[in-house]
Protein backbone atom coordinates (compact mmCIF):
# COMPACT_ATOMS: atom_id res chain seq x y z
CA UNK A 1 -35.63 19.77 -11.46
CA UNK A 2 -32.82 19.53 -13.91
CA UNK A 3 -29.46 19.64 -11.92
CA UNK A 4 -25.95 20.91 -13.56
CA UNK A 5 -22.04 20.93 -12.75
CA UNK A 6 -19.60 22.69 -13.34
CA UNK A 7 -16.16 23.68 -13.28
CA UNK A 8 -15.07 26.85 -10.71
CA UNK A 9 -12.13 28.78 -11.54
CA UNK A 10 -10.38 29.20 -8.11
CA UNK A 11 -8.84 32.52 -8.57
CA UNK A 12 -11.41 34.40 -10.31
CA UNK A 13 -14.64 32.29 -8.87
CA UNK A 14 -16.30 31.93 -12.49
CA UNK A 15 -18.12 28.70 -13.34
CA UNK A 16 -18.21 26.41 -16.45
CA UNK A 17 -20.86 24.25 -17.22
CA UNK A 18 -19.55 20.84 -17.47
CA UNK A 19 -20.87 18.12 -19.96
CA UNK A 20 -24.72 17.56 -19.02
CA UNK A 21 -23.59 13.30 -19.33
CA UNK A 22 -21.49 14.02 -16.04
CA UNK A 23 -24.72 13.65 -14.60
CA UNK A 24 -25.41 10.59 -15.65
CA UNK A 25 -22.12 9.43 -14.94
CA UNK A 26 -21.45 10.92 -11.81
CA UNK A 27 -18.25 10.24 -9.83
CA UNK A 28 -18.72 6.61 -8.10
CA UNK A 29 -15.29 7.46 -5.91
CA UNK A 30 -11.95 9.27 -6.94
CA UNK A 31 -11.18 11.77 -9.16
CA UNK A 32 -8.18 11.70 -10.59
CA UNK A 33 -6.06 13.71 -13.39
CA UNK A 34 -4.23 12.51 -15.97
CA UNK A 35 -3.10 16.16 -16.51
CA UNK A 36 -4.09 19.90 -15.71
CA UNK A 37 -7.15 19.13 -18.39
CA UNK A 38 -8.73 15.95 -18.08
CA UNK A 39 -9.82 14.53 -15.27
CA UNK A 40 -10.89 10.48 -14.66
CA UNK A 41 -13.04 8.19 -12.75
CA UNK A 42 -14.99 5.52 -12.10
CA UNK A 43 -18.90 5.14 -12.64
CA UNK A 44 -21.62 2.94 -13.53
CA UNK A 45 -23.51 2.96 -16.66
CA UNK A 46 -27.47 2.29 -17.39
CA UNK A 47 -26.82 -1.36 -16.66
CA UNK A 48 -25.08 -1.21 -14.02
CA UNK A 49 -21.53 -1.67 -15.51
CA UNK A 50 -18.49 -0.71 -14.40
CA UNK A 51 -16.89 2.48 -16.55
CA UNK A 52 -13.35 4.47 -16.79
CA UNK A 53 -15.11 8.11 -17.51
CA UNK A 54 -12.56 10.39 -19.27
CA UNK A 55 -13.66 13.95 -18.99
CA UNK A 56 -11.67 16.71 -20.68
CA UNK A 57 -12.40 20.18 -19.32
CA UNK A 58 -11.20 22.50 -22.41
CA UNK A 59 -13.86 20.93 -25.33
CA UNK A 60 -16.01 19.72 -22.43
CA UNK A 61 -16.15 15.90 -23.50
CA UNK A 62 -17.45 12.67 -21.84
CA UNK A 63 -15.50 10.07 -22.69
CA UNK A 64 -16.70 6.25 -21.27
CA UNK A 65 -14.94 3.01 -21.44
CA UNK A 66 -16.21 -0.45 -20.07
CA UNK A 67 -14.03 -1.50 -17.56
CA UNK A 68 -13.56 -5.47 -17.50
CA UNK A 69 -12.64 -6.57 -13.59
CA UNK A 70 -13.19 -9.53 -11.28
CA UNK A 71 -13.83 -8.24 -8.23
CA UNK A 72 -14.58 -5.03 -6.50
CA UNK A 73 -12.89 -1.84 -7.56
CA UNK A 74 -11.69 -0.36 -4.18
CA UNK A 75 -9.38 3.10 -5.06
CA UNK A 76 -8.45 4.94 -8.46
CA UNK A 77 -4.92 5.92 -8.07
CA UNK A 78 -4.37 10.11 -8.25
CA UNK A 79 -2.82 9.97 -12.02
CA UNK A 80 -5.84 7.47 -13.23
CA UNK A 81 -3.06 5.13 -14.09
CA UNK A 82 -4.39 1.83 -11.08
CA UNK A 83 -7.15 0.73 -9.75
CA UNK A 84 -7.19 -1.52 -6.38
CA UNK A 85 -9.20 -4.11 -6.99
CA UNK A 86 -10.53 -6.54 -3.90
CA UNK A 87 -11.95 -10.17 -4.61
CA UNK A 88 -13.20 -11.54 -1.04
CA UNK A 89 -14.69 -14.83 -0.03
CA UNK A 90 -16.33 -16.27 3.02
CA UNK A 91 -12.34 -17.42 3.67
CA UNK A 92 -10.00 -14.93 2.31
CA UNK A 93 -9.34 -11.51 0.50
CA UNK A 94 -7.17 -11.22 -2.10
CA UNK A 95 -6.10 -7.67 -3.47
CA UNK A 96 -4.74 -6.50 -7.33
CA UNK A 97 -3.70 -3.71 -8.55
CA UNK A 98 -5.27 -3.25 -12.27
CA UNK A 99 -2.68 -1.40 -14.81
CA UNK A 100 -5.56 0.79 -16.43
CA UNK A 101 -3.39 1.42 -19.68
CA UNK A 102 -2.50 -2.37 -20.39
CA UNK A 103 -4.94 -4.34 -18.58
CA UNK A 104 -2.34 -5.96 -16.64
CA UNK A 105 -3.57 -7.17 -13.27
CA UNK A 106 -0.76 -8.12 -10.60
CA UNK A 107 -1.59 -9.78 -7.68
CA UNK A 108 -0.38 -8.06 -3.97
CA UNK A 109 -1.42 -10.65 -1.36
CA UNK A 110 -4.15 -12.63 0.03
CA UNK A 111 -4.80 -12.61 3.86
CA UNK A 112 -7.81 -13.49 6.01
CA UNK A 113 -8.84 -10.78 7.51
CA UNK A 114 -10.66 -6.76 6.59
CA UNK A 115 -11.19 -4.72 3.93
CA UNK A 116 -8.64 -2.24 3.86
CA UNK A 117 -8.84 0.59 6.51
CA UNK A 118 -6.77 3.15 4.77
CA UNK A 119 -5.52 3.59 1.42
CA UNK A 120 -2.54 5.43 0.29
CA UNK A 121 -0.94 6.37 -3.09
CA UNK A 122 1.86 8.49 -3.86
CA UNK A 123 1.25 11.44 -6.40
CA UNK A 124 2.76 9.21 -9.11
CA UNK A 125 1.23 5.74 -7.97
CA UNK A 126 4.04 3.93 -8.08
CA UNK A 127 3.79 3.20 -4.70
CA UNK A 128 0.50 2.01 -2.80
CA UNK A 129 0.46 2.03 1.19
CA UNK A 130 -2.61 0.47 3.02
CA UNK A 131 -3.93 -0.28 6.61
CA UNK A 132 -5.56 -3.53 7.07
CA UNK A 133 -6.79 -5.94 9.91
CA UNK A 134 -5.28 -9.51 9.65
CA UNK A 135 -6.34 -12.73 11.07
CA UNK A 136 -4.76 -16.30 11.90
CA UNK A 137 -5.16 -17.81 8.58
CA UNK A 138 -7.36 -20.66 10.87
CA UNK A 139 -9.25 -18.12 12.36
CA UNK A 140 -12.76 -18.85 11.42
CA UNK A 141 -16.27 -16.57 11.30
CA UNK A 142 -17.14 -18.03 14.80
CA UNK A 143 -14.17 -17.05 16.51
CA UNK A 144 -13.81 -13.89 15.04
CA UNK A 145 -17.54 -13.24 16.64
CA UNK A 146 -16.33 -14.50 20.00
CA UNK A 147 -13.26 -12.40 20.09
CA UNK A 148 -14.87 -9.44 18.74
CA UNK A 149 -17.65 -9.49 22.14
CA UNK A 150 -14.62 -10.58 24.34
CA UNK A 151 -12.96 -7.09 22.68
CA UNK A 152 -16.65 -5.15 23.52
CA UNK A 153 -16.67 -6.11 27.15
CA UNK A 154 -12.73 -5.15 27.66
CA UNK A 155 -11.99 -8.87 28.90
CA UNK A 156 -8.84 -8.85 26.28
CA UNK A 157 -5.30 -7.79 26.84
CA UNK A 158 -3.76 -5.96 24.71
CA UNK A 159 -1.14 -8.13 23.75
CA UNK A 160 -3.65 -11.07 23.14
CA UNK A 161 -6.30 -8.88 21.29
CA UNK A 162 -6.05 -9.58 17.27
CA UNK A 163 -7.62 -6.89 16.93
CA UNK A 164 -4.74 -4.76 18.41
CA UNK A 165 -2.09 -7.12 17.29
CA UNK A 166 -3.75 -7.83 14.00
CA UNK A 167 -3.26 -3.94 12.51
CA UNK A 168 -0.86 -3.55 10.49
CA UNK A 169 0.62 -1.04 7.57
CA UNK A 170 1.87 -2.57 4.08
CA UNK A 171 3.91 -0.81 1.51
CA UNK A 172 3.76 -1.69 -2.52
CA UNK A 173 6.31 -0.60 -4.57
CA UNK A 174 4.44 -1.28 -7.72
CA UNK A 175 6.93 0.39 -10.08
CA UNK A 176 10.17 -2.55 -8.83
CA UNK A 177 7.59 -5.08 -7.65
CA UNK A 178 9.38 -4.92 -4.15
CA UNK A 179 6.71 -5.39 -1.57
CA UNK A 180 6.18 -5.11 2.35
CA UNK A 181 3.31 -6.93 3.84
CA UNK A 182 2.46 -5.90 7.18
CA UNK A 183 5.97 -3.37 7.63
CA UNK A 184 4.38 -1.84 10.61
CA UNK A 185 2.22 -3.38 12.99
CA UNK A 186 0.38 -1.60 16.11
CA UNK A 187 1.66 -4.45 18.90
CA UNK A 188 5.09 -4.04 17.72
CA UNK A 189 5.22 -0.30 16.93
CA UNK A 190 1.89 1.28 18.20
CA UNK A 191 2.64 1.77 22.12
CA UNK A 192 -1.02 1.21 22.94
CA UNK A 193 -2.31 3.42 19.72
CA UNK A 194 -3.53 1.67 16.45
CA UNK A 195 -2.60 2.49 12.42
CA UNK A 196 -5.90 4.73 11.27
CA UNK A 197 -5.57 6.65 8.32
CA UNK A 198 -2.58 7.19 6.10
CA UNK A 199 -0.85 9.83 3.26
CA UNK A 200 2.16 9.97 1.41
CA UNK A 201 4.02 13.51 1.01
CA UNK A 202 3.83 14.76 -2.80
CA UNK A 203 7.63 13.27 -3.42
CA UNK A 204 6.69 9.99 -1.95
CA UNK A 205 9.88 9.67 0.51
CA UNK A 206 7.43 10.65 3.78
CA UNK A 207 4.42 8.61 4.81
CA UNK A 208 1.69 10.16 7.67
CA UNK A 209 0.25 8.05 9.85
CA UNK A 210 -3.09 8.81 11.87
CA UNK A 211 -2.99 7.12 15.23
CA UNK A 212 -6.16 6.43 17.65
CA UNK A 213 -5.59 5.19 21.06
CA UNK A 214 -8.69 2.98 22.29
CA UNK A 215 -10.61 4.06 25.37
CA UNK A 216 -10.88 2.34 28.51
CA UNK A 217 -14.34 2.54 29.95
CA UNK A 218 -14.75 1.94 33.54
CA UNK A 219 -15.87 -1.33 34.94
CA UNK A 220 -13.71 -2.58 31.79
CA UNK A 221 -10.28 -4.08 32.87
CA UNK A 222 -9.24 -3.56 29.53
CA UNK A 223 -9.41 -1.18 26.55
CA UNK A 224 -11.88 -1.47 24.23
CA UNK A 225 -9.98 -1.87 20.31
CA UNK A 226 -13.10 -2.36 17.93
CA UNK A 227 -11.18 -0.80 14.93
CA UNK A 228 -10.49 2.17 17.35
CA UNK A 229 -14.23 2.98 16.88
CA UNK A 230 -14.38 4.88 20.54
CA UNK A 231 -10.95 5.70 20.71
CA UNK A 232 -10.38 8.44 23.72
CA UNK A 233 -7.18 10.22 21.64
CA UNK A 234 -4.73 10.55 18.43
CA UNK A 235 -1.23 11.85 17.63
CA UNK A 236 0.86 11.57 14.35
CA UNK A 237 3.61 10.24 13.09
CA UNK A 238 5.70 10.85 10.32
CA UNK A 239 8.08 8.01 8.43
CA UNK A 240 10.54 8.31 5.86
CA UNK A 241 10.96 6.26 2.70
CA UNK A 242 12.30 3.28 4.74
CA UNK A 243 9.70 3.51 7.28
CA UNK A 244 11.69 4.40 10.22
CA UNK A 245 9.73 6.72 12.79
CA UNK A 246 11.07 11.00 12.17
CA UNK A 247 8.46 12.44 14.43
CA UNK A 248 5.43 12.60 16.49
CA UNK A 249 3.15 14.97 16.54
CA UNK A 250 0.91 15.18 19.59
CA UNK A 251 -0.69 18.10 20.88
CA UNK A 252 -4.10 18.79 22.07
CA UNK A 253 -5.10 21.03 20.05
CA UNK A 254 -5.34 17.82 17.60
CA UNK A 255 -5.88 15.24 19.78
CA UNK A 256 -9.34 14.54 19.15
CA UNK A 257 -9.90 11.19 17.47
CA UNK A 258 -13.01 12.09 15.26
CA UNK A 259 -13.48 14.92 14.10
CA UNK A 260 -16.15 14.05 11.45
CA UNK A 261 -18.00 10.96 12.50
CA UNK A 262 -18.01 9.86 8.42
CA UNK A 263 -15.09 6.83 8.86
CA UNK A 264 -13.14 7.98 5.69
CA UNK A 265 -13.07 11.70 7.25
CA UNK A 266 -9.64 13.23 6.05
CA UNK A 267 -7.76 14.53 9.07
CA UNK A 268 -4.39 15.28 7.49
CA UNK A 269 -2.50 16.02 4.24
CA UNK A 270 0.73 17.39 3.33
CA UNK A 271 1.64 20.27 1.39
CA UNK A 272 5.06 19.82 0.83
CA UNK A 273 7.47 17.54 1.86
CA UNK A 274 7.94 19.21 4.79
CA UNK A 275 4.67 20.61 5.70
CA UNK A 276 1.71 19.20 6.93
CA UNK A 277 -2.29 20.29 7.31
CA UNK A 278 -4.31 18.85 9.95
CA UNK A 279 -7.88 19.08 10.46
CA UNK A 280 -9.29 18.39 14.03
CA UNK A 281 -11.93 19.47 16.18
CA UNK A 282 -10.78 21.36 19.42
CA UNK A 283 -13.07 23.67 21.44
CA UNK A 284 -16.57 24.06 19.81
CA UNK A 285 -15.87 24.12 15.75
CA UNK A 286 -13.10 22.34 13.38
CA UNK A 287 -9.81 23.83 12.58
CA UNK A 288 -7.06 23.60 10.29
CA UNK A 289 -3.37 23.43 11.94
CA UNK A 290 -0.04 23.99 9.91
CA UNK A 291 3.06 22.04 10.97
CA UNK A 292 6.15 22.39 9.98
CA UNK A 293 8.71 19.58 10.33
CA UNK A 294 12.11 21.18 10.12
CA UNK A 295 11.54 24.33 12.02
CA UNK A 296 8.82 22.62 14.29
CA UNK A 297 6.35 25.59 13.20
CA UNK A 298 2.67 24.94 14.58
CA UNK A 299 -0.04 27.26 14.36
CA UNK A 300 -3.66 27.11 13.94
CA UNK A 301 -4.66 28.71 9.99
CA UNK A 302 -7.35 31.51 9.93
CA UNK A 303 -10.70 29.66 9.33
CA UNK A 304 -13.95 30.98 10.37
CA UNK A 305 -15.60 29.40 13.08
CA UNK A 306 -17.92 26.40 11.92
CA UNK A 307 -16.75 22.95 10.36
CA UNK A 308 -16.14 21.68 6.85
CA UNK A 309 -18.61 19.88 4.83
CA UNK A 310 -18.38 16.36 4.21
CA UNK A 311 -18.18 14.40 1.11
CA UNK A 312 -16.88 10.69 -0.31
CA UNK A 313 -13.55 10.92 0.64
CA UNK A 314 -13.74 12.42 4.33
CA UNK A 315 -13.67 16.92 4.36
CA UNK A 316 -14.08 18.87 1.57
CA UNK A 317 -10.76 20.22 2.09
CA UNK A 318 -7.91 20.08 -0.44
CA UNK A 319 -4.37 21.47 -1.07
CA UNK A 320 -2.71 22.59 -4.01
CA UNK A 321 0.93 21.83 -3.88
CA UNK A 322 1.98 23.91 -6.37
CA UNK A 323 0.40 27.44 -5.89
CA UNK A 324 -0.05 26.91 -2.27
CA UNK A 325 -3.93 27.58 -1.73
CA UNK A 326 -5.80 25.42 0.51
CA UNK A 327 -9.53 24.96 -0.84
CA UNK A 328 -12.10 24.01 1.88
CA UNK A 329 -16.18 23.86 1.54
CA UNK A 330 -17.33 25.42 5.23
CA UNK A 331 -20.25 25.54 7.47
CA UNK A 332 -21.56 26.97 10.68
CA UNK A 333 -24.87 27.45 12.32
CA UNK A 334 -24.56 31.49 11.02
CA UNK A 335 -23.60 31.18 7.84
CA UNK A 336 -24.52 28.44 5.10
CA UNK A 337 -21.88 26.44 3.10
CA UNK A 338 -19.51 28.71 1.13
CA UNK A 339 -16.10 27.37 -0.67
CA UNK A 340 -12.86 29.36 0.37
CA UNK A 341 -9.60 30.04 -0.79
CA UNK A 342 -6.91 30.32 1.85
């Protein structure tokens, strides 16, 4: 069967076809927009190669360009201006950011340790914020192994887990070169909860940080880290520019660590510099709270019961900062999946 995309008018619900090539190059991650007409990012072509897609929405054109990289491309940055690029080895990762208009490929660090966990951009991508897991730089495969089953069986303190001690939050200014390796780091700042996922507000002066606090099972004598893979609760916290703590959010109503099993689920987003979403499970379906950080404003929005499809980047939920609409793709065992405008 042939398949076709298109473009859906929010406000009035019409649909556009989009180029039939789409298809062929379909979205391997990201999309991003260079403005409110063409969109960009990254796909393979027949042979496998790497390819910038540029796809203008207006004259409905495909535009492809071979992309030349060492390494593997991990994020497209929300203007299509970067690309995060990640060259590992049985030793050591190194991460680059990849100017996509010049070529130019800077180097950010090189650390033995994870892929990152989290990655953040601001709106303009001048500034890049990740979570990562770092090692002792003579920390080898086997004792990685050991610690990890030592982790498993809850034999580890938390002060002598890496895998507590070892998460940590960097900051790139990419735009001064100015950058923060490991600014915030779980044993020093994450009173028992780990660094999960992580968003910048639109101005890029307020960074959100998804904490997960690691269960304890019984018989264990101590918590059980594992990347916070059976975490028992989250909260959130909010940091300014500097990245000095403004507030904690933690209520249950939005305490549940998972709400989508997928690992790159999004569970919270601002609107505006001052107003937050957050998606989380509570009771038998998945809801969207509104917080508000000056007035301290939290209420639950008016979603039907059910929970929000999943896709690439986490929920098929999105914001628009500007006109104020939340878009969301939704589900529920009465009623198949349907996109809404709130």
């Amino acid at each position: 069967s042939s398949k076709q995309a298109s473009w859906l008018d929010i406000q009035t619900g019409q649909m556009k076809p989009i180029n039939t090539k789409f298809i062929e190059f379909f979205p391997q991650g990201e999309i991003a927009w260079t403005d409110e007409q063409t969109a960009v990012y990254l796909s393979n072509n027949a042979n496998g190669d790497l390819v910038l897609v540029t796809l203008h929405r207006e004259i409905s054109e495909l535009i492809t360009q071979a992309l030349e990289i060492t390494g593997r491309p991990l994020s497209l940055s929300p203007d299509g201006s970067r690309l995060l690029i990640e060259n590992s080895s049985n030793t050591e990762i190194e991460l680059a950011v990849m100017d996509l208009e010049n070529g130019i490929t800077d180097k950010l660090l090189k650390y033995n340790g994870s892929t990152p966990l989290s990655i953040a951009w601001t709106a303009d991508s001048s500034k890049l914020a990740l979570v990562r897991l770092v090692f002792p730089d003579e920390m080898d495969q086997d004792k990685g192994t050991e610690i990890g089953t030592q982790d498993a069986l809850g034999k580890l303190p938390m002060d002598k887990n890496l895998f507590y001690t070892g998460n940590v939050v960097d900051v790139f200014e990419l735009e001064t070169g100015n950058f923060h390796p490991e600014i915030l780091s779980a044993g020093e700042h994450g009173d028992g909860y780990l660094f999960n996922k992580i968003v910048w507000s639109p101005d890029g002066e307020r960074l959100l940080a998804k904490m997960i606090r690691p269960s304890q099972p019984i018989g264990r004598a101590h918590p059980v880290v594992l990347l916070g893979q059976f975490a028992d609760r989250s909260n959130y916290r909010i940091y300014d520019a500097e990245l000095q703590l403004i507030e904690t959010l933690d209520r249950a109503e939005i305490e549940a660590p998972n709400a989508n099993l997928a690992p790159t689920a999004a569970n919270a987003m601002f609107v505006s510099r001052d107003e937050v979403l957050i998606i989380a499970a509570y009771g038998l379906n998945i809801h969207i709270f509104y917080f508000h950080l000056q007035t301290g404003e939290f209420r639950r929005l008016p979603t039907e019961p059910g929970t929000f499809d999943s896709g690439p980047g986490g929920y098929q939920v999105y914001v628009t900062h500007q006109s104020r609409q939340v878009l969301y793709a939704q589900s529920s065992f009465e009623h198949p999946s349907e996109i809404y405008r709130l």
